[in-house]
C-alpha atoms as a PDB file:
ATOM      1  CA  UNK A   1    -137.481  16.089  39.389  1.00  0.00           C
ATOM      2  CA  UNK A   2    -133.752  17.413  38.108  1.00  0.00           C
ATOM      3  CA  UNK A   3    -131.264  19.440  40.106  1.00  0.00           C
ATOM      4  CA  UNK A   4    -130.241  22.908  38.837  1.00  0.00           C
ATOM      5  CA  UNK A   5    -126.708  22.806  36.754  1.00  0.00           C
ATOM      6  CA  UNK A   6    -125.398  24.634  39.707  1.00  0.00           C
ATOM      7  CA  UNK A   7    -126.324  22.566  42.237  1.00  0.00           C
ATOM      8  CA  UNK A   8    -124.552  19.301  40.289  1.00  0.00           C
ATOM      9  CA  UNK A   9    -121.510  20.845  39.597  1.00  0.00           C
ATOM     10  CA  UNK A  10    -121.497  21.853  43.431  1.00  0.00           C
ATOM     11  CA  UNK A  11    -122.773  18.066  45.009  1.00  0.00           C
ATOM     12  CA  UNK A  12    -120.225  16.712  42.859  1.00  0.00           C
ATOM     13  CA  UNK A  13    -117.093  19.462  44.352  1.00  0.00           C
ATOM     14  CA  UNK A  14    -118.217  18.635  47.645  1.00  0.00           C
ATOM     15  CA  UNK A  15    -117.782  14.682  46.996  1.00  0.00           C
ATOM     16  CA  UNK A  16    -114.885  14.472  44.594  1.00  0.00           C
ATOM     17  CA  UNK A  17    -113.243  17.980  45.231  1.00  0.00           C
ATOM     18  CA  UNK A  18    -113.627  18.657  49.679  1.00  0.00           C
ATOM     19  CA  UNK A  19    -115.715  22.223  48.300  1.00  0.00           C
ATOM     20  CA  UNK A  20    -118.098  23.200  50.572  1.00  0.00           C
ATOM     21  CA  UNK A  21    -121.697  24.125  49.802  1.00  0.00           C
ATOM     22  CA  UNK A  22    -121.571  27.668  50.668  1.00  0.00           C
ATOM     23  CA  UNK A  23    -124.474  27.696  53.511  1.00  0.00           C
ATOM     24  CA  UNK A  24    -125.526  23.679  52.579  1.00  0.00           C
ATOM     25  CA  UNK A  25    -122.591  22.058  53.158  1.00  0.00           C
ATOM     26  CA  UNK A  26    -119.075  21.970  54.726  1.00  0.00           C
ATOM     27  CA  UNK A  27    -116.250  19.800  54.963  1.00  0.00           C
ATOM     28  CA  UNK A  28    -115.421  20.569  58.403  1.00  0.00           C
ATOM     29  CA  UNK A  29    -115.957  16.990  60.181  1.00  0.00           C
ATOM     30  CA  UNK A  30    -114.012  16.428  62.776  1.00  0.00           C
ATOM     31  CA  UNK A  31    -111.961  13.902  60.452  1.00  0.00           C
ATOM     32  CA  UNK A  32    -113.292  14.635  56.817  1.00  0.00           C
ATOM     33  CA  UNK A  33    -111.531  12.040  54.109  1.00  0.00           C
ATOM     34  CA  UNK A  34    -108.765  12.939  52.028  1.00  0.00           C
ATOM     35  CA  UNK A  35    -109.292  10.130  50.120  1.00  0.00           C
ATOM     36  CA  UNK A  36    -111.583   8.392  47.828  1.00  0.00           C
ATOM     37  CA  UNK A  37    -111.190   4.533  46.643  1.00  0.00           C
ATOM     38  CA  UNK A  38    -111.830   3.043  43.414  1.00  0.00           C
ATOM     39  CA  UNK A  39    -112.627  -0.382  42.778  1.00  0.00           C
ATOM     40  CA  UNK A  40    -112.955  -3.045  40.514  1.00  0.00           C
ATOM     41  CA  UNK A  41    -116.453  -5.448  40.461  1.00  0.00           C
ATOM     42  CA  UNK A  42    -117.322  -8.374  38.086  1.00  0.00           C
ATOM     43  CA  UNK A  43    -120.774  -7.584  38.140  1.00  0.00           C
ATOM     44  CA  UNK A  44    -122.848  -4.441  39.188  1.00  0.00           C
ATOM     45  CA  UNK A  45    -122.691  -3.513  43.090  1.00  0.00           C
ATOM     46  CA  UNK A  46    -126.207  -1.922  42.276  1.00  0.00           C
ATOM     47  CA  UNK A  47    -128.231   0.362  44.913  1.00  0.00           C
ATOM     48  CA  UNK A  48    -127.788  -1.361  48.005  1.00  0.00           C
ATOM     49  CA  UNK A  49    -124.259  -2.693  47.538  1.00  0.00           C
ATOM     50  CA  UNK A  50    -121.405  -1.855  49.475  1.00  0.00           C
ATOM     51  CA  UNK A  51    -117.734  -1.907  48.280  1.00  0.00           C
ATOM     52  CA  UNK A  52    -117.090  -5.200  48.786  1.00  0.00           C
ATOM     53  CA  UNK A  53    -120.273  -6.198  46.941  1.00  0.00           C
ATOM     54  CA  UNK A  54    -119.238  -8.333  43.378  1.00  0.00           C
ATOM     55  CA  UNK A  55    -115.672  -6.967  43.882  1.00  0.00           C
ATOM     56  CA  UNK A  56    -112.799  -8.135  41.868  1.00  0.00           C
ATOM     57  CA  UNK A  57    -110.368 -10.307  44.530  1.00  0.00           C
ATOM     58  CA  UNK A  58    -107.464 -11.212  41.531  1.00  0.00           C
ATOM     59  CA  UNK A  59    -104.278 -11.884  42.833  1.00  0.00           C
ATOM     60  CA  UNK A  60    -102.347  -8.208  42.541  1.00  0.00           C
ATOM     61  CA  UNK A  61    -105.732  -6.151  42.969  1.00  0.00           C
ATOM     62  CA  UNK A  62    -105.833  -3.540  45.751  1.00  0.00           C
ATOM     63  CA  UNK A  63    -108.714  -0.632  45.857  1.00  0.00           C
ATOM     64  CA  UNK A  64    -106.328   2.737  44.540  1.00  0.00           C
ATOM     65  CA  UNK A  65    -106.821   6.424  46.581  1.00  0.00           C
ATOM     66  CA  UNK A  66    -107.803   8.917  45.009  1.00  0.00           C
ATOM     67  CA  UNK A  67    -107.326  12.522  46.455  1.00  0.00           C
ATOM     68  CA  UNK A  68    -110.596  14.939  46.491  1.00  0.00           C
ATOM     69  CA  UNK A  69    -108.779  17.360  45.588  1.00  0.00           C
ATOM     70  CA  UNK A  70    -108.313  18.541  41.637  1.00  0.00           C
ATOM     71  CA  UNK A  71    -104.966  17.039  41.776  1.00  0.00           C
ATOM     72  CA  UNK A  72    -107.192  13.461  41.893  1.00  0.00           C
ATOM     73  CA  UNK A  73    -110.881  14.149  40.444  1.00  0.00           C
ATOM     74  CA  UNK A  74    -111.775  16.962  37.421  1.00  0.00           C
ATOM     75  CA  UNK A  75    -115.580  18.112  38.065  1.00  0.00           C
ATOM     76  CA  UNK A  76    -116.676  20.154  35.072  1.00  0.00           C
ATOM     77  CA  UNK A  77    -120.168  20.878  35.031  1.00  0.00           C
ATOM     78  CA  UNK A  78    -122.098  17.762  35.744  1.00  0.00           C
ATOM     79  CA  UNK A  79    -119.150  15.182  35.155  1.00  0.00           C
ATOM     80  CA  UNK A  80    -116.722  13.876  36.788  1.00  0.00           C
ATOM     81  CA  UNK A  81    -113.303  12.051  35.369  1.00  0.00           C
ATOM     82  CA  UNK A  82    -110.210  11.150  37.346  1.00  0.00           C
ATOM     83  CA  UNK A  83    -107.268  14.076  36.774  1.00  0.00           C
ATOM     84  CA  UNK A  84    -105.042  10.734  35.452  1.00  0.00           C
ATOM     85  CA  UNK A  85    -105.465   7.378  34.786  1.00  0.00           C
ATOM     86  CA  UNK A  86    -105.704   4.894  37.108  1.00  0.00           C
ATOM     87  CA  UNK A  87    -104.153   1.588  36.412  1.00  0.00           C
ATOM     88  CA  UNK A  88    -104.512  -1.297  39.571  1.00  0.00           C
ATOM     89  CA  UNK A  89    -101.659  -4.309  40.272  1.00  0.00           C
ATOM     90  CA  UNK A  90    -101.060  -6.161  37.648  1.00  0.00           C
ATOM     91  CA  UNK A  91    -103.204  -9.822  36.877  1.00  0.00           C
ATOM     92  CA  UNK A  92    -101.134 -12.484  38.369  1.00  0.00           C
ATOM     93  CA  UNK A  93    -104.141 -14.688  39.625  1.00  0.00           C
ATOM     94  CA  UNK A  94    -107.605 -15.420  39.178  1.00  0.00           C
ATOM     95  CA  UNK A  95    -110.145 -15.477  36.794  1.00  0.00           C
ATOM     96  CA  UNK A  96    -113.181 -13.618  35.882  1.00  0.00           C
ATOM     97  CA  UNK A  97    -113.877 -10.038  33.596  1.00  0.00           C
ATOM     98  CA  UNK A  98    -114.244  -6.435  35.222  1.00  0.00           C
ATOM     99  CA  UNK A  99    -117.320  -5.418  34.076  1.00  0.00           C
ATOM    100  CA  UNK A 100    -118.228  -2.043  36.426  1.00  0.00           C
ATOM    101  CA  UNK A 101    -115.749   0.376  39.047  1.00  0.00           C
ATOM    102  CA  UNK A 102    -116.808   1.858  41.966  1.00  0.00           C
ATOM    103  CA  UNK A 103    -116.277   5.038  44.168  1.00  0.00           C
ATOM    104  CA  UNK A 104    -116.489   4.499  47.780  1.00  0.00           C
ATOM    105  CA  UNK A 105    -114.940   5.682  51.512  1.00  0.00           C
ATOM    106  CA  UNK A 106    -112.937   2.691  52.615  1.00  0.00           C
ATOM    107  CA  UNK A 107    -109.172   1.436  51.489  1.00  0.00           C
ATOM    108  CA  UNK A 108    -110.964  -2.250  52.126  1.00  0.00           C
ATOM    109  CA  UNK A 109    -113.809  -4.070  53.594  1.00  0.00           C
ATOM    110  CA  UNK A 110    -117.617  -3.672  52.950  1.00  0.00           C
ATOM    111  CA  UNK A 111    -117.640   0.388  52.738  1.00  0.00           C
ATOM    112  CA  UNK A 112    -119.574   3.230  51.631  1.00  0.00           C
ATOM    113  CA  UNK A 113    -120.467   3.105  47.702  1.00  0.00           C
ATOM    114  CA  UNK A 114    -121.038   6.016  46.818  1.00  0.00           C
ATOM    115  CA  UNK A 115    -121.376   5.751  42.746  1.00  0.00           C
ATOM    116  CA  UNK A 116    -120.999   3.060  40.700  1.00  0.00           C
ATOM    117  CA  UNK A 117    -120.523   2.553  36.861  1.00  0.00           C
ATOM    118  CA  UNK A 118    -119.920   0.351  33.956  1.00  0.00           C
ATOM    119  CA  UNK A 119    -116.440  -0.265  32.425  1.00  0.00           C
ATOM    120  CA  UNK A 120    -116.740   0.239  28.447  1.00  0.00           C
ATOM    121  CA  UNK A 121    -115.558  -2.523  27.280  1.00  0.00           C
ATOM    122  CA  UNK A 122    -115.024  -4.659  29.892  1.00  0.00           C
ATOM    123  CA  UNK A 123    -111.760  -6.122  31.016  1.00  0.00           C
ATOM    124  CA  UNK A 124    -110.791  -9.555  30.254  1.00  0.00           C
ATOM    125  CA  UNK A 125    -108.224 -10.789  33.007  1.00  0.00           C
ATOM    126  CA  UNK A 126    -105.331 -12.708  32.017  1.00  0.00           C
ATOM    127  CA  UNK A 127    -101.307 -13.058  32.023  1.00  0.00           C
ATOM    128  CA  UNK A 128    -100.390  -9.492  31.594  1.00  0.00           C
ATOM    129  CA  UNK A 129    -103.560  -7.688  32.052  1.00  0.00           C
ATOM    130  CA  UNK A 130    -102.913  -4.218  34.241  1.00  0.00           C
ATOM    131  CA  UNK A 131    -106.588  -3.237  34.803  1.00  0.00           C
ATOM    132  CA  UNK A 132    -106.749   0.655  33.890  1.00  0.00           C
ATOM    133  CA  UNK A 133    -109.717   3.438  34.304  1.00  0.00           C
ATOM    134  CA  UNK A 134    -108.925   6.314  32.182  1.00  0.00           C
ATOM    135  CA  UNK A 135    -109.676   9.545  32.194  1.00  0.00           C
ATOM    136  CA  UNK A 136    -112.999   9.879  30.329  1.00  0.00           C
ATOM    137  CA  UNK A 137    -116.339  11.211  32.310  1.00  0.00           C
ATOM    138  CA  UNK A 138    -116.950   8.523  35.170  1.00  0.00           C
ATOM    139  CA  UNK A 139    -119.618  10.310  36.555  1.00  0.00           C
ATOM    140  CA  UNK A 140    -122.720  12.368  35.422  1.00  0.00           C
ATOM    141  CA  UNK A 141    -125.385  14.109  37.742  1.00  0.00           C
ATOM    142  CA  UNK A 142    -128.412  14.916  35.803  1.00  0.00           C
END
């Protein structure tokens, strides 16, 4: 079963962008977020992962906020991309290779995932490295 092209580009304003859902969905809560947080994993979170799940923990690494507003997320249709890249503390530490991101509620800690995806290619870590998502499509609802 597929969602109508309408209904994507909506879900994915109300997640990335605070829209509401005209008579589905608001963004009303009592303390709705301002912010989403992207992260780094070495292997795939997968379905019933949380944040913390395979994350990256490289010495300089911090999850980065991203607004839901334009300013931070551009929903066209059924995409989504980030409005600018987004480039995380530089390597200073560690070992390992960033293989997926992913989109969740929480600055730190085992949080809501909300989407998760592969990095294309993959990041090798090393002396120098400054891990950076660009702008192209992160997400696709179809």
């Amino acid at each position: 079963m597929s969602k109508s092209d309408v209904f994507e580009t909506d879900f994915l304003s109300l997640i990335f962008n605070a829209i509401p859902m005209a008579n589905i969905a608001d963004n009303a809560a009592t303390a709705p977020l301002t912010n989403l947080y992207l992260s780094l994993h070495t292997a795939d979170p997968g379905e019933a992962g949380t944040q913390a799940t395979s994350e990256t923990t490289y010495t300089g690494y911090a999850r980065l906020a991203i607004a839901r507003t334009g300013g931070g997320w551009v929903v066209s249709g059924n995409t989504v991309a980030l409005a600018a890249n987004a480039d995380f503390g530089e390597w200073t530490a560690g070992v390992g290779t960033l293989t997926h991101f992913g989109i969740g509620t929480a600055a730190s800690g085992a949080g809501k995932l909300l989407f998760s995806g592969t990095i294309t290619p993959n990041i090798v870590l090393g002396a120098g490295v400054i891990p950076r998502i660009s702008t192209a499509p992160l997400i696709t609802e179809d």
